[in-house]
Protein backbone atom coordinates (compact mmCIF):
# COMPACT_ATOMS: atom_id res chain seq x y z
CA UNK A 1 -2.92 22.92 -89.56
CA UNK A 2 -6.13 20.86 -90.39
CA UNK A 3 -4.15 17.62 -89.66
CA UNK A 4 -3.63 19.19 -85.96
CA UNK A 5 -7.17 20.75 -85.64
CA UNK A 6 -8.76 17.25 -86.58
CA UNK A 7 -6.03 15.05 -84.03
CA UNK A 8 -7.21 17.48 -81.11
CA UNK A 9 -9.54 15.69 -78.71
CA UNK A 10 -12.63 16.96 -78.32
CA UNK A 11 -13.74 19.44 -75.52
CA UNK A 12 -15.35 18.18 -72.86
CA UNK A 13 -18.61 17.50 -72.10
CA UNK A 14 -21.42 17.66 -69.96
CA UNK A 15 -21.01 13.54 -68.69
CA UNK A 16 -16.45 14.09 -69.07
CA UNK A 17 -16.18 17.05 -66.69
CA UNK A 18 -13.74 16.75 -64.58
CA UNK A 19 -15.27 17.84 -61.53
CA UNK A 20 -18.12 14.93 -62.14
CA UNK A 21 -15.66 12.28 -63.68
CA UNK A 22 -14.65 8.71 -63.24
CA UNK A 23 -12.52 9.91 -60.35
CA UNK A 24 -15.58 11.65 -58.46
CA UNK A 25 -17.23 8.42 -58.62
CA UNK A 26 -14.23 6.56 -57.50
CA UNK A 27 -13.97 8.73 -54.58
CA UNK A 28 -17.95 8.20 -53.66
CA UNK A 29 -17.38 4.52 -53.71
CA UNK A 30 -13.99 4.76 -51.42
CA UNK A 31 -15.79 7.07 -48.95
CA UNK A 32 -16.76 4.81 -45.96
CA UNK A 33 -19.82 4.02 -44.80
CA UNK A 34 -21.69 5.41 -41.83
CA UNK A 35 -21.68 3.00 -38.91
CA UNK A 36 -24.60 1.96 -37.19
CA UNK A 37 -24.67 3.99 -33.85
CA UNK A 38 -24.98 0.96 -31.22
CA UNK A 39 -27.19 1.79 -27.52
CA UNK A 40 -25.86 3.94 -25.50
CA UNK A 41 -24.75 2.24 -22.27
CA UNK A 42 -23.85 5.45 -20.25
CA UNK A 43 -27.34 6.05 -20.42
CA UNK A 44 -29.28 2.59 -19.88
CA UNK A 45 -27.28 1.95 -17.03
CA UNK A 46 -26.72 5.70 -15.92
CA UNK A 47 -28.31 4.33 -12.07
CA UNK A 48 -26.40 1.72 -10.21
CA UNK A 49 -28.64 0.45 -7.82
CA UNK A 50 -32.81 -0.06 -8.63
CA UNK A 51 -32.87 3.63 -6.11
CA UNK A 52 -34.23 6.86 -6.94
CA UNK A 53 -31.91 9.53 -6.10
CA UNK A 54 -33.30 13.02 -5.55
CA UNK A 55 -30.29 15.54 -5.64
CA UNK A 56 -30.33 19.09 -4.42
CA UNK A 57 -30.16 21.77 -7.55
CA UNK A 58 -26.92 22.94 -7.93
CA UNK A 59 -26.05 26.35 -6.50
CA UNK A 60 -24.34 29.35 -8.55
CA UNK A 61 -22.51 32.41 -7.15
CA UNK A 62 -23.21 34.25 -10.50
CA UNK A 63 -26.89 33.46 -10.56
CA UNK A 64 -28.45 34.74 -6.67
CA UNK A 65 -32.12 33.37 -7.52
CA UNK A 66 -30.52 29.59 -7.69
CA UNK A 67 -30.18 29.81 -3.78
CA UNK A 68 -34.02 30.72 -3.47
CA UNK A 69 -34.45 27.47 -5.65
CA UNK A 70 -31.74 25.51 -3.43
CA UNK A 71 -33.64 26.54 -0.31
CA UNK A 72 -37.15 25.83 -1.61
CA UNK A 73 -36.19 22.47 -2.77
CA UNK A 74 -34.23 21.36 0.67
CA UNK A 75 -37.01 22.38 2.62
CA UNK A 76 -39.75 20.45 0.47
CA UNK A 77 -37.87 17.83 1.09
CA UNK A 78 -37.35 18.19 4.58
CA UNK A 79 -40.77 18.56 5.55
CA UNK A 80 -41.70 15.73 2.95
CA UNK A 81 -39.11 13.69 1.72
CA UNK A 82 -38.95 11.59 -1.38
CA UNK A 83 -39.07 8.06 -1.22
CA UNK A 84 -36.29 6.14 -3.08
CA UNK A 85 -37.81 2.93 -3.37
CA UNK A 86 -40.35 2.21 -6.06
CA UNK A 87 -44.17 2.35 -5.09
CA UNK A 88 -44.83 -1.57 -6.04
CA UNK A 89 -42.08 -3.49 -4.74
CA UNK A 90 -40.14 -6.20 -7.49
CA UNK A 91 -41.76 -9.55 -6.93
CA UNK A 92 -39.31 -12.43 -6.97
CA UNK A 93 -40.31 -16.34 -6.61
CA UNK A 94 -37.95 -18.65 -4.81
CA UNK A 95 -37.32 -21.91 -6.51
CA UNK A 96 -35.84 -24.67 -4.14
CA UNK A 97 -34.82 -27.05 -7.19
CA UNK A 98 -32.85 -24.56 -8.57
CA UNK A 99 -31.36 -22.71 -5.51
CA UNK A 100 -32.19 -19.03 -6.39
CA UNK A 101 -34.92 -16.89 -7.47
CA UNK A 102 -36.77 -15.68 -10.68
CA UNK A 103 -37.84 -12.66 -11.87
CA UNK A 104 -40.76 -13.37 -14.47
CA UNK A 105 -42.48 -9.89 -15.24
CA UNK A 106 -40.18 -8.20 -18.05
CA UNK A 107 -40.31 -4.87 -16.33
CA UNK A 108 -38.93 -5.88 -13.31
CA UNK A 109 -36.36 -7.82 -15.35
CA UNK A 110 -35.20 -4.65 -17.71
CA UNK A 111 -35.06 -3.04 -14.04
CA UNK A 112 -33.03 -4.85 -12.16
CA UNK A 113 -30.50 -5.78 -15.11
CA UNK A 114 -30.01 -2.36 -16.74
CA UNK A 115 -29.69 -0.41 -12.65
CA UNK A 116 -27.03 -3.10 -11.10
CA UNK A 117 -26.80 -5.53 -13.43
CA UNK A 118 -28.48 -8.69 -11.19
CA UNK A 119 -29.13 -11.88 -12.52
CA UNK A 120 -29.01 -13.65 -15.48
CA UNK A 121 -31.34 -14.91 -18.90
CA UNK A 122 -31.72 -18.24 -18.50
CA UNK A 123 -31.83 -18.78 -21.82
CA UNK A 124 -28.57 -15.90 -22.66
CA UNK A 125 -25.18 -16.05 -21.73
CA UNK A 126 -25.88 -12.87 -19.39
CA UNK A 127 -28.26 -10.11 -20.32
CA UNK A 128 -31.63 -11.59 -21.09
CA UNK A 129 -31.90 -11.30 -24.34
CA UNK A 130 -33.57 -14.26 -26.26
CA UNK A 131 -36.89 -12.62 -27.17
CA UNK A 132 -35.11 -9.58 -29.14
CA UNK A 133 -32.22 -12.14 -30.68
CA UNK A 134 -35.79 -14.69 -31.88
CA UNK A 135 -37.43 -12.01 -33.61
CA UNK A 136 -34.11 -11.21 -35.34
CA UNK A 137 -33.82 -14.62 -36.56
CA UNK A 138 -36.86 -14.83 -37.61
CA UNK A 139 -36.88 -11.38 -39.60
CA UNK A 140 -33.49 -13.14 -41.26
CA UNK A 141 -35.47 -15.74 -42.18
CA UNK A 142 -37.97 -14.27 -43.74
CA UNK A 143 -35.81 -12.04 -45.64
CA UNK A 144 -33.68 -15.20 -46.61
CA UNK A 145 -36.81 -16.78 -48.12
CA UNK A 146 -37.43 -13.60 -50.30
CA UNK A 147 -33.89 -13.71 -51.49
CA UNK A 148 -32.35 -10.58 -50.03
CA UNK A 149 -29.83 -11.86 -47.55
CA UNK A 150 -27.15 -14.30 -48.07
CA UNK A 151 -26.69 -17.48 -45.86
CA UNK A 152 -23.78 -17.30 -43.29
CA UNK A 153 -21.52 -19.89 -43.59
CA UNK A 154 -19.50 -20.70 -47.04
CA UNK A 155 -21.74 -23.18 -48.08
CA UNK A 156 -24.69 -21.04 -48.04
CA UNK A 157 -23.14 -18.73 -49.93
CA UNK A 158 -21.64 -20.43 -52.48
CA UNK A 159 -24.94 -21.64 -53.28
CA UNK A 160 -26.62 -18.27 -53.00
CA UNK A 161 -23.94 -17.34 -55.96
CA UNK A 162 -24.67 -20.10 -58.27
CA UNK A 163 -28.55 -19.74 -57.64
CA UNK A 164 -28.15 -15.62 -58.31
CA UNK A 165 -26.47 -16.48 -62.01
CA UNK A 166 -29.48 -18.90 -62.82
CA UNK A 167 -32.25 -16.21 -62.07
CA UNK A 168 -29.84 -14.21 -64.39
CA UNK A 169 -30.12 -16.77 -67.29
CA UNK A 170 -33.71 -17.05 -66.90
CA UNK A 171 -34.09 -13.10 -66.27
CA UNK A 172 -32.02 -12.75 -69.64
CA UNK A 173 -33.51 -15.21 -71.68
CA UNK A 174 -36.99 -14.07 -70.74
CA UNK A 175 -35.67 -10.30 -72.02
CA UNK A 176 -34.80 -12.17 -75.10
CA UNK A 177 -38.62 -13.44 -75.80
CA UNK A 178 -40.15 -10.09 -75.05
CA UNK A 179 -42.65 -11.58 -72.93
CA UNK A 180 -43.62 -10.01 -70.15
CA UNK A 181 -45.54 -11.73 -67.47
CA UNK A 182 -47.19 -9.71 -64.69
CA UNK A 183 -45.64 -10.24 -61.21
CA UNK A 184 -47.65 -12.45 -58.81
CA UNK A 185 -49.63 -10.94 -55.46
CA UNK A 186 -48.26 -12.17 -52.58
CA UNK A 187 -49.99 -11.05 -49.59
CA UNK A 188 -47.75 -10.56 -46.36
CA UNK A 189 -47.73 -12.93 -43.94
CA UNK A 190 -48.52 -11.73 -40.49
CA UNK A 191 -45.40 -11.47 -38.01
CA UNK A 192 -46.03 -14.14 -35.79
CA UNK A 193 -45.86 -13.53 -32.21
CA UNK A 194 -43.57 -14.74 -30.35
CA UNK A 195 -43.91 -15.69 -26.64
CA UNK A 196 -41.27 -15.18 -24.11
CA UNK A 197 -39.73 -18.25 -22.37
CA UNK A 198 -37.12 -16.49 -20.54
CA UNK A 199 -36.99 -15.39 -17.10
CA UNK A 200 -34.18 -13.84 -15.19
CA UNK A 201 -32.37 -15.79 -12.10
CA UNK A 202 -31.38 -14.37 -9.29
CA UNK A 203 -28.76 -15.54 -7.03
CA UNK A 204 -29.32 -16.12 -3.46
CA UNK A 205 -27.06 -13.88 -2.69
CA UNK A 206 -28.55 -10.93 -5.01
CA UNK A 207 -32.07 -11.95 -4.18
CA UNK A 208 -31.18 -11.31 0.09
CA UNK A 209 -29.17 -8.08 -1.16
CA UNK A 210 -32.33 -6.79 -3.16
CA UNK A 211 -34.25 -7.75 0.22
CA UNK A 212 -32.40 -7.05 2.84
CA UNK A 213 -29.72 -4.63 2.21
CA UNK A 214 -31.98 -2.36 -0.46
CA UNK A 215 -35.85 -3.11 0.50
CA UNK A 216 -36.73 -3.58 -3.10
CA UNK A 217 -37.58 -7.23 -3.90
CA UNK A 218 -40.38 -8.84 -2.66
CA UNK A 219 -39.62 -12.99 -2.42
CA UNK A 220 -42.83 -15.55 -2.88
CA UNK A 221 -43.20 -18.96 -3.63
CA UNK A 222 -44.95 -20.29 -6.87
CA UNK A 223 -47.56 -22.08 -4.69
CA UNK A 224 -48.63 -18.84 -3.11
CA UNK A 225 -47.66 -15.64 -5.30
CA UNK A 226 -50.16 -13.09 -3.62
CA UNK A 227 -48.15 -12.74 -0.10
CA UNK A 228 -44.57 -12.22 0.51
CA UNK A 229 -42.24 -15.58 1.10
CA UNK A 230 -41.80 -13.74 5.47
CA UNK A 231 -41.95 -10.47 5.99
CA UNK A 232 -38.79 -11.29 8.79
CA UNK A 233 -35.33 -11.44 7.50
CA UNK A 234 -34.12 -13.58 9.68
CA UNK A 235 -36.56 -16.25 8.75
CA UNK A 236 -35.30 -15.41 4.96
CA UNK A 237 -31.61 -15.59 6.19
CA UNK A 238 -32.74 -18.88 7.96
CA UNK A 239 -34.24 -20.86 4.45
CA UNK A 240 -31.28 -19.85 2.04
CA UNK A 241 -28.45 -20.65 4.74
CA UNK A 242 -30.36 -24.43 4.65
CA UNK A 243 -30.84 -24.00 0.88
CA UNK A 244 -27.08 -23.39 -0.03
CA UNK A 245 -25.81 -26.81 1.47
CA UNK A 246 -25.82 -29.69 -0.96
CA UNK A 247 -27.67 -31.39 -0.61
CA UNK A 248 -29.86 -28.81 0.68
CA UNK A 249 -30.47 -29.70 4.62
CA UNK A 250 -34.68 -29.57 6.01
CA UNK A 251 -36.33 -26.58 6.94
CA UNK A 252 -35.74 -25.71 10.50
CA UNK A 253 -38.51 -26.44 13.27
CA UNK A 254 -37.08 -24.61 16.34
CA UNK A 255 -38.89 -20.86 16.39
CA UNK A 256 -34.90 -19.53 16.86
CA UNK A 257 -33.03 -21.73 15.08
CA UNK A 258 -28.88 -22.03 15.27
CA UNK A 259 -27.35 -20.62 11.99
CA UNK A 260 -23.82 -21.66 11.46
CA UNK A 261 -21.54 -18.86 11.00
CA UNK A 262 -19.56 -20.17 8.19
CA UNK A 263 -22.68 -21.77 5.85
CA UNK A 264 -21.96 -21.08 1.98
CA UNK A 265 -24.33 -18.61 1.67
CA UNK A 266 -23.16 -16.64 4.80
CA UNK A 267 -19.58 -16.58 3.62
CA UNK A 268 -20.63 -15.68 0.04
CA UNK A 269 -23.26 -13.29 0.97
CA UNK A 270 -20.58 -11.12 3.33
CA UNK A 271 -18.20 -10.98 0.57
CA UNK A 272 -21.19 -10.01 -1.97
CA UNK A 273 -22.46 -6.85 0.27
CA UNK A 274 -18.89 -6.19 1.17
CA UNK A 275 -18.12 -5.50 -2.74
CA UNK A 276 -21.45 -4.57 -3.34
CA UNK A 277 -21.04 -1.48 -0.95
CA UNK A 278 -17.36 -0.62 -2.25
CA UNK A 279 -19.31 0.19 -5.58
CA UNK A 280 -18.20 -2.85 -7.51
CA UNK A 281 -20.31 -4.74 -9.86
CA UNK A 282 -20.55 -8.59 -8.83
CA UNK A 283 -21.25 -11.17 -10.94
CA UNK A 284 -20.94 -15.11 -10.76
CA UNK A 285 -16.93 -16.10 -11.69
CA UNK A 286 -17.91 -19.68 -12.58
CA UNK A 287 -16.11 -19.03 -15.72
CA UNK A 288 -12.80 -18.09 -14.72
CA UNK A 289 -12.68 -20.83 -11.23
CA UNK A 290 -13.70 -18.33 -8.58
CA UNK A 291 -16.41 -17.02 -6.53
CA UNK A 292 -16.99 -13.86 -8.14
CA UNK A 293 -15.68 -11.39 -10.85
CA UNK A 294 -15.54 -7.38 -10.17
CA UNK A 295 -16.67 -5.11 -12.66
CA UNK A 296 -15.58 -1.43 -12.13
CA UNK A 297 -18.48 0.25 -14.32
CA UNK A 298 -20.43 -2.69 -16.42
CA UNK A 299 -19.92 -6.07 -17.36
CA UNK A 300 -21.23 -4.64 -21.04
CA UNK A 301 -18.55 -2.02 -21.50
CA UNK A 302 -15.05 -3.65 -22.21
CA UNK A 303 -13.29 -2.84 -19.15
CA UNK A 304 -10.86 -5.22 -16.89
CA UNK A 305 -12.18 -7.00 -14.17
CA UNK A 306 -10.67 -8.80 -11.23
CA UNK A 307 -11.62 -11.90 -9.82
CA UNK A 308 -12.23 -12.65 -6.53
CA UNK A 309 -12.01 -15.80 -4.13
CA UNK A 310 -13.44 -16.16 -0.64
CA UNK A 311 -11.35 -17.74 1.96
CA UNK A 312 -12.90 -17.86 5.18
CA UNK A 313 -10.48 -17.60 8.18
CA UNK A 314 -12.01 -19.29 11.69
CA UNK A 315 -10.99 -17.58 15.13
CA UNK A 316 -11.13 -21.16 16.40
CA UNK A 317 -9.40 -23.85 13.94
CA UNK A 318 -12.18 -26.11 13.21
CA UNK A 319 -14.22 -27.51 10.22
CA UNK A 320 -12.41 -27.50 7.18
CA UNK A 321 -8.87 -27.54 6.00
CA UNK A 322 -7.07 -24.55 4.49
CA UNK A 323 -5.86 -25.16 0.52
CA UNK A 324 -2.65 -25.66 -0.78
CA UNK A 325 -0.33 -23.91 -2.56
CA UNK A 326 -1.11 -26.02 -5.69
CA UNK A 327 -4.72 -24.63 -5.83
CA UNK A 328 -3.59 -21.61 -5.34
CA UNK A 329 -1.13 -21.03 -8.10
CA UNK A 330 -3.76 -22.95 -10.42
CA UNK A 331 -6.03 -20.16 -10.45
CA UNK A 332 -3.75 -17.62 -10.13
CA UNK A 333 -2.33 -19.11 -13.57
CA UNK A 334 -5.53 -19.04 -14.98
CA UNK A 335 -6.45 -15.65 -14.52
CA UNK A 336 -2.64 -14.41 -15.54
CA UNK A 337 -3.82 -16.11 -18.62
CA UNK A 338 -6.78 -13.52 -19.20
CA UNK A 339 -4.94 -10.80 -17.60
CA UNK A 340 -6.99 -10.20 -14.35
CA UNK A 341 -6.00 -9.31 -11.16
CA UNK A 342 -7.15 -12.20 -8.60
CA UNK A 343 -8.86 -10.47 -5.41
CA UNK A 344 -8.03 -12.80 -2.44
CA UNK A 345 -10.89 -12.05 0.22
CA UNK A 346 -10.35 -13.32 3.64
CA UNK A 347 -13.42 -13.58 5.81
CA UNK A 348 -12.71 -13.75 9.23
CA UNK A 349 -16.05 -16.14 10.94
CA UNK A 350 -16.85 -15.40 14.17
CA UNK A 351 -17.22 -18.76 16.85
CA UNK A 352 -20.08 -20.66 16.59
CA UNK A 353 -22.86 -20.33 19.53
CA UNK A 354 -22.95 -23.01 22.32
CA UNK A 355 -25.63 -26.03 20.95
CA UNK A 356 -27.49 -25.86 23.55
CA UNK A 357 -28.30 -22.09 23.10
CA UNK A 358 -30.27 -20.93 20.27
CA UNK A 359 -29.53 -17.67 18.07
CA UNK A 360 -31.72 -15.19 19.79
CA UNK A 361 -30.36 -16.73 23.47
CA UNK A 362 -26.42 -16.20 22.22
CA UNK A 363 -27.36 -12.33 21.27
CA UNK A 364 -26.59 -13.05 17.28
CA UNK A 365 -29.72 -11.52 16.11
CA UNK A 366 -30.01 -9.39 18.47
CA UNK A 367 -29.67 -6.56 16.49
CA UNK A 368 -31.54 -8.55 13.61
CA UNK A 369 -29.59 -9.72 10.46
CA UNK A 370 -27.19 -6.67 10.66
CA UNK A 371 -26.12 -7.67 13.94
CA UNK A 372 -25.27 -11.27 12.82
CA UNK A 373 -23.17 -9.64 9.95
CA UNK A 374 -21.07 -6.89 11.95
CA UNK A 375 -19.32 -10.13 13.35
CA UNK A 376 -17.63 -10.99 10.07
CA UNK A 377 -14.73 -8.88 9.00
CA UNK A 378 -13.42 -8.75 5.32
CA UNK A 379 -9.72 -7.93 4.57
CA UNK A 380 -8.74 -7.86 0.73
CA UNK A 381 -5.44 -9.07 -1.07
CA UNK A 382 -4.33 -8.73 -4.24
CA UNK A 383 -2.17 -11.67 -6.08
CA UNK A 384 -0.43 -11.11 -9.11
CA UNK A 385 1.80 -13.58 -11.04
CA UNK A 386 5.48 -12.38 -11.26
CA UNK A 387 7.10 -12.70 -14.37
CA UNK A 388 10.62 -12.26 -15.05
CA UNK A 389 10.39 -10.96 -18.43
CA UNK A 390 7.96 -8.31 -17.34
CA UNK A 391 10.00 -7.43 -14.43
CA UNK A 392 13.75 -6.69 -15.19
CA UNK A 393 14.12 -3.31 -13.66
């Protein structure tokens, strides 16, 4: 009986309790960690176009007083309505070296990126972000010099490892002695600041949208950034139709002079709008061989987007040739290879004016620059590769 009393294990204690065991620790340390919540994109880019919107208040059959409020707020803005444009219009500088314009002040740049997604960092891949990814550098770097963060390739590591076990030594050794040695003052070094070199670039075809079809950009020059580039849009229609020819052809001297009706930035700028006013977001498709790539919501979000290729069709066969099949099936191959739909957009260019009869004499801005533009129609096509292994039925 004493043999079996003394072989019994002891009762538990305090640190073996079950509830507060090994395996209560085991389950702390297999419990997952708490991601960092990321920006929410639904609301940074909740507006898609740089446009205040002013709503009506919704009405409720339950609630009778919401119809005094419904009325209240339809006739205050009937006898004063709202503007939708902002008070200071977005200043924009037009760079002939480079073919577009830039946005310097970083308002205007948060603005225009984060309500329609126009332009691009010149210094980032797409959103302008270099200031906010150089101050994160150099916060790693400052934390690398104090020892808390590893380097990021295997090599850095491998010698962060073997330079960890010889602080241990010395740490260990130094416990050994008994010494203790107060720790030295280091004062903290000032965050420097950081200036930013980064600007955003507009498009010629965003920068005339943002002018012409939204009345929100205001386009300068560098040499004179107090006044407005013209306050007509046909004279701003005029200098980036010359501008988009390579290389780019003089400034006109006529007071009317002839546009042609198929110039780069025409073309482009019809399909742009056309898009632009379906809803789409349109960005550059250098990337993927085209003209332009379609966003449904946000080039930010991970959604599909199509292509899209601008072929311009002539009433009168003139000017260029049309491409071959060999192009054709190119591109479409490389965008079955990213699995996107290609967008064929025909463009259908009206005639050119006589030469001897300037722009205003023809009647082709005679109804200004949306005159010019309700001569080009747009039809839409889309071109999918056909596979026989994804089509047996």
């Amino acid at each position: 009986m004493a043999a079996a009393v003394a072989d019994a294990p002891p009762p538990p204690g305090p640190t073996e309790n079950p509830a507060n065991g090994p395996s209560a620790s085991a389950a702390e340390q297999k419990k997952p960690r708490p991601r960092k919540r990321g920006p929410n994109y639904a609301q940074i880019h909740a507006k898609p176009l740089p446009l205040e919107v002013h709503p009506l208040p919704a009405f409720h059959p339950s609630h009778p007083l919401s119809l005094l409020h419904l009325c209240y707020v339809y006739l205050q803005q009937l006898i004063s309505p709202p503007s939708s444009h902002p008070a200071t219009p977005y200043a924009g500088y037009f760079s002939p070296e480079t073919r577009s314009v830039h946005v310097t002040d970083p308002a205007t740049v948060r603005a225009l990126w984060e309500m329609g997604f126009f332009g691009k960092g010149t210094l980032s891949r797409s959103e302008p972000s270099w200031l906010e990814r150089e101050k994160a550098r150099l916060l790693a770097e400052k934390a690398k010099r104090k020892g808390g963060v590893k380097g990021g390739t295997a090599e850095e590591a491998t010698m962060a490892r073997r330079e960890e076990r010889r602080l241990f030594k010395l740490e260990r050794a130094r416990a050994e002695r008994e010494r203790i040695e107060l720790p030295e003052i280091h004062e903290p070094e000032p965050d420097p600041l950081i200036e930013n070199q980064e600007h955003l670039q507009l498009t010629l075809e965003e920068a005339f949208f943002l002018s012409f079809g939204l009345g929100v950009l205001s386009i300068r020059t560098a040499a004179d950034p107090s006044r407005p580039l013209s306050n007509n849009t046909s004279d701003l229609l005029t200098l980036f139709s010359q501008s988009s020819y390579f290389p780019p052809r003089p400034a006109p001297t006529l007071p009317s002079p002839i546009i042609d009706p198929d110039s780069p930035f025409l073309l482009n700028y019809v399909t742009y709008h056309h898009f632009r006013s379906l809803g789409w977001v349109v960005r550059p498709g250098v990337k993927f061989a085209v003209d332009y790539l379609l966003y449904n919501r946000d080039p930010s979000s991970r959604t599909r987007n199509s292509p899209s290729l601008s072929c311009p069709q002539h009433e009168r066969k003139r000017f260029t040739e049309m491409q071959d099949w060999w192009w054709l099936h190119c591109v479409n191959r490389v965008q079955s290879q990213v699995r996107k739909s290609l967008v064929l957009c025909y463009v259908d260019v009206p005639p050119p004016p006589p030469p001897a009869v300037s722009a205003v004499e023809n009647g082709a801005l005679e109804g200004g620059v949306g005159g010019l533009l309700k001569g080009y129609k747009v039809r839409e096509f889309v071109l999918r590769r056909w596979l026989a292994n994804r089509s047996r039925d």
